[in-house]
Protein backbone atom coordinates (compact mmCIF):
# COMPACT_ATOMS: atom_id res chain seq x y z
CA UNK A 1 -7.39 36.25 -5.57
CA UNK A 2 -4.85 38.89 -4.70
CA UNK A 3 -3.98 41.20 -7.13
CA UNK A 4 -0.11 42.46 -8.11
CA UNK A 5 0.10 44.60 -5.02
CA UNK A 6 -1.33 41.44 -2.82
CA UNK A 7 -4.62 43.25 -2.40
CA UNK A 8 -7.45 41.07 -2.25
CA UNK A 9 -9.58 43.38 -4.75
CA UNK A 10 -9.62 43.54 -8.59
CA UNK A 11 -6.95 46.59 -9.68
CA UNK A 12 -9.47 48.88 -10.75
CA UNK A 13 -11.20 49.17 -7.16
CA UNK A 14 -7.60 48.82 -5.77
CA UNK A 15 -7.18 52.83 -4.46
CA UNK A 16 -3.83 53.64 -4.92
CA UNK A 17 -1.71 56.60 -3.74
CA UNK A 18 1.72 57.31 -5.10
CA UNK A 19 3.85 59.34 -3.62
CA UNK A 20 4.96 62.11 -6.83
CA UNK A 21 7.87 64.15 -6.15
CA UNK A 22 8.46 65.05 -9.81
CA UNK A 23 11.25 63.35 -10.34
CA UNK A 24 11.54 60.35 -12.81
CA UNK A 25 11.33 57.29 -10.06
CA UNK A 26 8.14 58.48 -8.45
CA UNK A 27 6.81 59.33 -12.13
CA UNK A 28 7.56 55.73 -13.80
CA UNK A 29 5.93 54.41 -10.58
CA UNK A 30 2.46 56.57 -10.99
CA UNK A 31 2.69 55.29 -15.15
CA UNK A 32 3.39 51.18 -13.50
CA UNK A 33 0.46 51.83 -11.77
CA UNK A 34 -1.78 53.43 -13.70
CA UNK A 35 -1.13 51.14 -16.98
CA UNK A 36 -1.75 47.76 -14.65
CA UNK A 37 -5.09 49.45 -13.99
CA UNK A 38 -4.74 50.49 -10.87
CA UNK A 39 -7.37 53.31 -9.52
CA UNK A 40 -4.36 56.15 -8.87
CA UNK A 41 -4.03 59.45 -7.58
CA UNK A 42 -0.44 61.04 -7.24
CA UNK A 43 0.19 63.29 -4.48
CA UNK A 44 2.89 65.68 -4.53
CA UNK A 45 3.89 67.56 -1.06
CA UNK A 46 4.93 71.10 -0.95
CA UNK A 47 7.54 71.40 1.59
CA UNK A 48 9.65 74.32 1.90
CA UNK A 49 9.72 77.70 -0.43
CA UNK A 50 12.30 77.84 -3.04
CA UNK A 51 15.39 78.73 -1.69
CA UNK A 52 17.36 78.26 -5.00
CA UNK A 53 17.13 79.97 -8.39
CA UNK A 54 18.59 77.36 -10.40
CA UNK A 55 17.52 73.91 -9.73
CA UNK A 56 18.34 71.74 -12.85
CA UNK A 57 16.06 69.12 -11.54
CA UNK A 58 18.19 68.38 -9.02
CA UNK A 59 16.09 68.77 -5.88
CA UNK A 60 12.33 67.89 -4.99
CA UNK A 61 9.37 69.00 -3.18
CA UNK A 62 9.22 72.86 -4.71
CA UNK A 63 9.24 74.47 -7.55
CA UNK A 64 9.97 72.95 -11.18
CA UNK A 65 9.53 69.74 -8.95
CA UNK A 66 5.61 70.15 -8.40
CA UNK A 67 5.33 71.66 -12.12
CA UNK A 68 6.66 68.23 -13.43
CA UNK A 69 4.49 65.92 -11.55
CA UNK A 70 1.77 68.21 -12.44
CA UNK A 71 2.34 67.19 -16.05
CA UNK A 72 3.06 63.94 -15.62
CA UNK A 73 -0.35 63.35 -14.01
CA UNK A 74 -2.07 64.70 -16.54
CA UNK A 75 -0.08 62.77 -19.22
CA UNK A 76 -1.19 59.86 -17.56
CA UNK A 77 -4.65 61.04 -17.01
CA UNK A 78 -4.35 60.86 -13.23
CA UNK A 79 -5.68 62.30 -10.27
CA UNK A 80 -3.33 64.67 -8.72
CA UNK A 81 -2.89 67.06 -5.25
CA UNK A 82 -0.62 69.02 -3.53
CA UNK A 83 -0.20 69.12 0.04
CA UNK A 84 1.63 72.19 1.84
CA UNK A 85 3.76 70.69 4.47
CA UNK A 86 6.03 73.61 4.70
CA UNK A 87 5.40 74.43 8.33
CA UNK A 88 5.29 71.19 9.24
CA UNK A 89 8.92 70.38 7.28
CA UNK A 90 10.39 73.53 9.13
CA UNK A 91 9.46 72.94 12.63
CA UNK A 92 10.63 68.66 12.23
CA UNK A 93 12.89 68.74 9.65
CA UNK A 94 14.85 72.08 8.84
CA UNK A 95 15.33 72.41 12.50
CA UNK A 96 16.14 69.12 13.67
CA UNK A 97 18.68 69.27 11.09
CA UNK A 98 20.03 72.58 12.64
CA UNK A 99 19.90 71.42 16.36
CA UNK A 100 21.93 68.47 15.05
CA UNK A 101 24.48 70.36 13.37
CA UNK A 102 24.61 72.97 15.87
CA UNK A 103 25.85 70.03 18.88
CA UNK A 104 28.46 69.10 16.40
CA UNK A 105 26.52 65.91 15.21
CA UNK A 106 26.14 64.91 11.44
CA UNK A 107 22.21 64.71 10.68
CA UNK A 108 20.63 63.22 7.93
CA UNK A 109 17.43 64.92 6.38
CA UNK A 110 16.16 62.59 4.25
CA UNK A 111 15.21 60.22 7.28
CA UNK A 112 13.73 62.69 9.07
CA UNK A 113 11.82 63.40 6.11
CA UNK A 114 10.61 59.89 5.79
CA UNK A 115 10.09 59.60 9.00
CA UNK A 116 7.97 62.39 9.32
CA UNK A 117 5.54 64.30 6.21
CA UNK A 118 6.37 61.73 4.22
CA UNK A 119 5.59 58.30 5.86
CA UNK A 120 3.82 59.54 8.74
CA UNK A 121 1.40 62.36 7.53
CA UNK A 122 1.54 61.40 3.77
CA UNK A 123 0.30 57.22 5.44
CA UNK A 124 -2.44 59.16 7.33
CA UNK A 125 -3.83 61.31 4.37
CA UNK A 126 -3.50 58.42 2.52
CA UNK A 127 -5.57 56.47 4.82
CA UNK A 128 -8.32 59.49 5.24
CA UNK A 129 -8.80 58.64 1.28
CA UNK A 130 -9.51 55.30 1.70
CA UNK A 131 -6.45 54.19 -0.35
CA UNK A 132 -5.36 51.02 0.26
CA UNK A 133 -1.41 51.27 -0.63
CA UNK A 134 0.90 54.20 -0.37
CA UNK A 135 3.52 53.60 -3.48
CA UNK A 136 6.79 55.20 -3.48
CA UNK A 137 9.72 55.23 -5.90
CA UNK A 138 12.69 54.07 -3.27
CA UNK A 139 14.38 51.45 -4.43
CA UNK A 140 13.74 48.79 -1.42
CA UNK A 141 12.60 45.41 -1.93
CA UNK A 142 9.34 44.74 -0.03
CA UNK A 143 7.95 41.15 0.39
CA UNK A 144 4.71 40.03 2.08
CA UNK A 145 4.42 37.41 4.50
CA UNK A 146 0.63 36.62 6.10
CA UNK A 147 0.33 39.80 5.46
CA UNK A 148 3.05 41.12 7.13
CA UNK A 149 5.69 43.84 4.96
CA UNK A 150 9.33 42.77 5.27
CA UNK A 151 11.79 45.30 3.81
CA UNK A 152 14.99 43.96 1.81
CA UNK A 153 17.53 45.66 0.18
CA UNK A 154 16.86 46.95 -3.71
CA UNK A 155 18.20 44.56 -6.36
CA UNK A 156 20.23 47.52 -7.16
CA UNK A 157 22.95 47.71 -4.37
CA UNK A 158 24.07 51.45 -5.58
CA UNK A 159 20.18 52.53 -5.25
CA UNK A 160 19.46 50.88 -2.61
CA UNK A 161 17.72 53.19 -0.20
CA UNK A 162 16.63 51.13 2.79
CA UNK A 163 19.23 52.73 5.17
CA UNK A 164 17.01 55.77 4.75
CA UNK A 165 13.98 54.03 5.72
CA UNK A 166 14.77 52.49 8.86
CA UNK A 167 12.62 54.10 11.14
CA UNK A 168 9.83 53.11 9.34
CA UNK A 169 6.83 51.42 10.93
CA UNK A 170 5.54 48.07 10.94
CA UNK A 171 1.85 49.94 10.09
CA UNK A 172 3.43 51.61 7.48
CA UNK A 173 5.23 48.84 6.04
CA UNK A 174 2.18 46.58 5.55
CA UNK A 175 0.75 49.65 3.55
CA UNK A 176 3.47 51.01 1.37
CA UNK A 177 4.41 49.25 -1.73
CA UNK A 178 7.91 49.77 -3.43
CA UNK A 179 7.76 48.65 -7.12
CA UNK A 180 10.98 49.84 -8.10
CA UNK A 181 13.12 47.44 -5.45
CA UNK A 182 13.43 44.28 -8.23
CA UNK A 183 14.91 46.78 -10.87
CA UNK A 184 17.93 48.58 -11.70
CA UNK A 185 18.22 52.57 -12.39
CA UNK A 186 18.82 52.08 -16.05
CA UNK A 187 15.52 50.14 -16.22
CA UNK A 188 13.69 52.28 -15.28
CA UNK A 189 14.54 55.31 -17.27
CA UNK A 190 13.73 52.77 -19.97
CA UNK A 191 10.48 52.56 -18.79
CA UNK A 192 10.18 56.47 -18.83
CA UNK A 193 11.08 56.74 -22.35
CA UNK A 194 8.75 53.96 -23.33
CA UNK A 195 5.80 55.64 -21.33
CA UNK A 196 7.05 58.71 -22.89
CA UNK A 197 7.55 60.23 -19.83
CA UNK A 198 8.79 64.45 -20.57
CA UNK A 199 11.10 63.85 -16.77
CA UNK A 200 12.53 60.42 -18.62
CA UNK A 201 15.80 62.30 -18.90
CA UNK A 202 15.74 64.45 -15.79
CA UNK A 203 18.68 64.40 -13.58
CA UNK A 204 18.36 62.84 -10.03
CA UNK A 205 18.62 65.11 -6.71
CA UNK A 206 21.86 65.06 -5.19
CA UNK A 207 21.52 67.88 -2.95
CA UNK A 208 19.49 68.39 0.70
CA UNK A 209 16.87 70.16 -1.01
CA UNK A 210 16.51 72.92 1.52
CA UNK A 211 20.53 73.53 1.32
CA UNK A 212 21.36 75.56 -1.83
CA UNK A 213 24.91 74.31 -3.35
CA UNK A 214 25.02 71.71 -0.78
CA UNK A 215 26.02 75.03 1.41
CA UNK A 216 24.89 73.79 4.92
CA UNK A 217 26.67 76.43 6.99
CA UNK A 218 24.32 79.25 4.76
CA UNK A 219 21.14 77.64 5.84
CA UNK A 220 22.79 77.23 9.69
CA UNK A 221 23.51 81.07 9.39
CA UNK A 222 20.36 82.23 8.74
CA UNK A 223 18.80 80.42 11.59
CA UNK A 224 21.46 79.85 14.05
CA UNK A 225 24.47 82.43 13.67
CA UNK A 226 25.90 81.87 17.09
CA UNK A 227 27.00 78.56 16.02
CA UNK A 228 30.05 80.34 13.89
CA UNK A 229 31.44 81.37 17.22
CA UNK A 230 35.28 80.52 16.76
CA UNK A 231 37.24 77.99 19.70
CA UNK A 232 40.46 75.79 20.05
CA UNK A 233 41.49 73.36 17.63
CA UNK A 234 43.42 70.11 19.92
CA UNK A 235 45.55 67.21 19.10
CA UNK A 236 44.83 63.93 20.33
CA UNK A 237 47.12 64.42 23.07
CA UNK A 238 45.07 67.90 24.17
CA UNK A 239 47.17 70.11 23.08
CA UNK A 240 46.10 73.35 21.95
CA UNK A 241 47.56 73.39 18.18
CA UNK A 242 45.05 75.80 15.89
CA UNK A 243 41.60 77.92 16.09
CA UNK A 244 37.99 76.83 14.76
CA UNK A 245 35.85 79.30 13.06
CA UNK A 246 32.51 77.20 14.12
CA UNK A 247 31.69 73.42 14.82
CA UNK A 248 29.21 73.74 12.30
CA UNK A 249 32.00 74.16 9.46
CA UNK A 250 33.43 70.33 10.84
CA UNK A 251 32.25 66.42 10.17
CA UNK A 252 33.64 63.65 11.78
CA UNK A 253 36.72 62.63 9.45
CA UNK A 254 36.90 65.90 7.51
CA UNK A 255 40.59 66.59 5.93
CA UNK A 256 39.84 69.73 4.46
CA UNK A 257 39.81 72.93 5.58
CA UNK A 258 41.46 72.04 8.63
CA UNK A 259 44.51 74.70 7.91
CA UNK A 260 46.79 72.99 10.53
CA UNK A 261 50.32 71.89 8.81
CA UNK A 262 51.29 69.03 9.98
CA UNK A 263 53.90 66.13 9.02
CA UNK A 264 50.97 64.16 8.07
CA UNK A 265 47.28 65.27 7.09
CA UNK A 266 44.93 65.45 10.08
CA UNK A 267 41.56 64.64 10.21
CA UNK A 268 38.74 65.58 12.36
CA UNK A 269 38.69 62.92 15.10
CA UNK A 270 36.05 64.48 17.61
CA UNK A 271 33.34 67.83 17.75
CA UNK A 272 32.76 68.97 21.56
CA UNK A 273 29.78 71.12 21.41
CA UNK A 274 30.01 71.52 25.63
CA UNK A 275 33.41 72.86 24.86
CA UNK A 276 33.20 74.30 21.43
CA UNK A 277 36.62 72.37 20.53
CA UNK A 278 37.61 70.18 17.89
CA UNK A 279 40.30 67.16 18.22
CA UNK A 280 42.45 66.20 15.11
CA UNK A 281 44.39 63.30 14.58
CA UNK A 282 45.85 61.04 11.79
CA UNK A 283 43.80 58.41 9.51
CA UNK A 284 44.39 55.65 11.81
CA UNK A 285 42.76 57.47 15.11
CA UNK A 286 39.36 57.30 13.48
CA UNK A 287 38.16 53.68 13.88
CA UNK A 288 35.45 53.03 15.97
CA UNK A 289 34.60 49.77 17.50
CA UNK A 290 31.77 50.35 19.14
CA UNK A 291 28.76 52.91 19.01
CA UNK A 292 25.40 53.74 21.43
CA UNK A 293 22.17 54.32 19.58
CA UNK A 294 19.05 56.04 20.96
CA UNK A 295 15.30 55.92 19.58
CA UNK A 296 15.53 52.43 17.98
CA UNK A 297 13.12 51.21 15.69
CA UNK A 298 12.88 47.71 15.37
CA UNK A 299 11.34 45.68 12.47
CA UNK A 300 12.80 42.45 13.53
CA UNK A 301 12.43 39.63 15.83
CA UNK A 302 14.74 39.32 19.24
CA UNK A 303 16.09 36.34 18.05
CA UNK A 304 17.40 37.81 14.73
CA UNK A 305 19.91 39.84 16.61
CA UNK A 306 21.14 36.62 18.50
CA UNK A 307 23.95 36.42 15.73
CA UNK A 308 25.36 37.20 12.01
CA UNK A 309 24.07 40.72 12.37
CA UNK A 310 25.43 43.45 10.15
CA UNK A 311 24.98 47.20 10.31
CA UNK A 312 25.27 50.05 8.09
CA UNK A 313 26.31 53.14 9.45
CA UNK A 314 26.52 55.61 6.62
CA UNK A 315 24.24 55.83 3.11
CA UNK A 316 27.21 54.95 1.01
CA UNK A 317 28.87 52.54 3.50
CA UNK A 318 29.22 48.68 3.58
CA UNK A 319 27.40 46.28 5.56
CA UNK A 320 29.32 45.42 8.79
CA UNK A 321 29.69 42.41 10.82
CA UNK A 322 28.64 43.37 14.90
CA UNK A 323 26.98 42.36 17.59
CA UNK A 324 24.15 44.52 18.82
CA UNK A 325 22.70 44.46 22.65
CA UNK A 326 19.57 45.99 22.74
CA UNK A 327 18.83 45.14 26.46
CA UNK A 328 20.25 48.07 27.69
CA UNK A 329 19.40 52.03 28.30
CA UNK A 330 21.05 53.14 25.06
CA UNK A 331 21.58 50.31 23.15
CA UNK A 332 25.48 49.77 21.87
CA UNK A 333 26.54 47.95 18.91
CA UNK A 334 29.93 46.73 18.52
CA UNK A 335 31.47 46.75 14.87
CA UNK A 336 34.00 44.20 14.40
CA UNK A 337 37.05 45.42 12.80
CA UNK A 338 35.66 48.41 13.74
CA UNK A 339 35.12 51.47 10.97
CA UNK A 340 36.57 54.88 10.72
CA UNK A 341 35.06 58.00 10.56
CA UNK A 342 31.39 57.29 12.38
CA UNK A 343 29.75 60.38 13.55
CA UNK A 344 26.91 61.06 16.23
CA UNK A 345 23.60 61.97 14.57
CA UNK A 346 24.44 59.14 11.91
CA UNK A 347 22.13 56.46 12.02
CA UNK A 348 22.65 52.97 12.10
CA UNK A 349 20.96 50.42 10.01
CA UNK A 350 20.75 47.05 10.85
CA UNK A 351 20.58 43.83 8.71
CA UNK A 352 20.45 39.95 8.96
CA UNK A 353 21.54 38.13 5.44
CA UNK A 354 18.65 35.00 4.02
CA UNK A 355 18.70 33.40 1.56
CA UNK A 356 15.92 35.90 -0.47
CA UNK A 357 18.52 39.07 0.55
CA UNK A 358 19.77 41.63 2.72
CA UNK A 359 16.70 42.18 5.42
CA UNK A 360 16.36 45.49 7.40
CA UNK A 361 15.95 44.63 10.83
CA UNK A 362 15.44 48.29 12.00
CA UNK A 363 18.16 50.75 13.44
CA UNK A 364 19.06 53.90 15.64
CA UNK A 365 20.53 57.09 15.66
CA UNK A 366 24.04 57.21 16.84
CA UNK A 367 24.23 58.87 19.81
CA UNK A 368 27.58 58.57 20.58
CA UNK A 369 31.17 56.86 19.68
CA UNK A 370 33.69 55.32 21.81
CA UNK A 371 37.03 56.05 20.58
CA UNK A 372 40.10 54.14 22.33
CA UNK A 373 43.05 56.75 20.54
CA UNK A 374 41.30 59.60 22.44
CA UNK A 375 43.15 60.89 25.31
CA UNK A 376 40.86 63.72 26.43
């Protein structure tokens, strides 16, 4: 008979790792675990040297971070490591971020993080233990079919975290278990207090945890100061019209900090690293109908692309109704309605609607955008 986390063992010869960044999802997780009876250790990774003096709890993976899942495992009476990843999280993560940035893309971090120390070389330690689930604190739903891991949406749409986690494996699916996905954020800071918990009322991280402030351009500095050289600022007719002072300082659909007067407010529309230019435009030059991807990582089926696909191409964003092709060189998706604002470097999350939820059928990283307003 399988036990809660559908392994066929009782739960105290059920190894289990959890993945402990010290903050109160991972910790209620460990305390789930350890009061069903699991066997648990906690693992905590090291990733990068503290870069800022305050932290409030609102980072992970240094610091006050490692202190607090520390404690926690010993509240719980818990096995608990540390790994030191930080040359690893430099070299994949830290400077993919700044290549990204520094070609005028828009990277996100936190896959790359997932994709790499965390799911990758966190699933392999995990595996040299013998463990025989990896348990994390993202809200995704995860269900089990013949023994196969399908990954859902969270029950809590504003948690969710699956567009994150698209590029991870089928391997690693099977063996990571999410048991936060079927609750909502306010349940489980319940749970902390009721386990007592001392991070029950400890802020989430908001920021990049590498980035202090949520200054990117600071941690681009230090590495890459070239990429402040200053260049031409054109409207979307390719017209010379202002000065840069460094792609870096732009995003796709940025209104601030432009410094261009204009009859109406102008938004980033396009970042040409090649050129080191920037094109501006109004609101309405923004929308994007159609994208092309590169590395894809599918979890789905061919035929569950043949129609009702929807995509996510930002964290915060909507699901969207497209078609995708994948039989081609760089794979395109075309958004219907289109959507403004999507930047290369983004990923792009795809979806197919069931009746049990939202399922992630893989994604991409955008590669690049195909905007009809654009002139040059």
């Amino acid at each position: 008979m399988t036990n809660s986390l559908g392994i066929n063992k009782p739960k105290k010869n059920t190894k289990v790792v959890v993945a402990m960044s010290g903050g109160v999802d991972s910790s209620v997780v460990a305390g789930l675990m350890k009061n069903e009876g699991y066997d648990v250790t906690g693992i905590t990774l090291k990733l990068y040297d503290d870069i800022k003096k305050s932290t409030q709890g609102r980072q992970c993976c240094a610091g006050q971070d490692i202190v607090d899942a520390k404690r926690v495992s010993e509240q719980l009476n818990i096995n608990h490591e540390i790994l030191y990843f930080q040359k690893k999280f430099k070299s994949e993560v830290i400077d993919s971020f700044i290549n990204s940035y520094s070609v005028g893309e828009t990277p996100i971090p936190c896959v790359q993080c997932n994709q790499t120390v965390k799911f990758r070389d966190l699933f392999k330690y995990s595996k040299d233990l013998k463990a025989d689930v990896l348990v994390t604190g993202h809200y995704i739903k995860r269900l089990q079919n013949n023994g196969k891991g399908l990954m859902y949406r969270a029950k809590d749409y504003t948690r969710d975290q699956s567009y994150f986690l698209f590029n991870t494996s089928q391997e690693q699916l099977d063996f990571l278990r999410f048991p936060l996905g079927e609750i909502e954020k306010k349940e489980t800071r319940t749970i902390a207090k009721k386990l007592n918990l001392n991070v029950a009322d400890k802020p989430d991280s908001q920021d990049i945890c590498f980035v202090p402030n949520g200054n990117y351009g600071s941690v681009i500095k230090k590495f890459r100061p070239e990429s402040f050289k200053s260049g031409d600022i054109y409207n979307m007719e390719g017209k010379i019209i202002g000065k840069h002072d460094g792609i870096i300082n732009y995003t796709i659909g940025q209104r601030r900090g432009i410094k261009i007067s204009n009859d109406e407010p102008l938004y980033v529309v396009k970042i040409d690293s090649t050129k080191n230019s920037i094109i501006v435009g109004p609101k309405d030059s923004l929308k994007i109908d159609k994208i092309a991807l590169r590395e894809i990582n599918l979890l789905g089926s061919p035929d569950e692309f043949k129609k009702d696909v929807k995509v996510k191409v930002r964290s915060t964003g909507k699901l969207l109704n497209a078609s995708v092709n994948l039989n081609l060189k760089s794979p395109e998706v075309n958004i219907i309605g289109g959507e403004n604002g999507i930047s290369p470097g983004q990923a792009c999350v795809f979806y197919r609607s069931d009746n049990i939820g939202d399922k992630v059928l893989g994604g991409g990283w955008i590669d690049k955008t195909y905007n009809k307003n654009l002139s040059t």
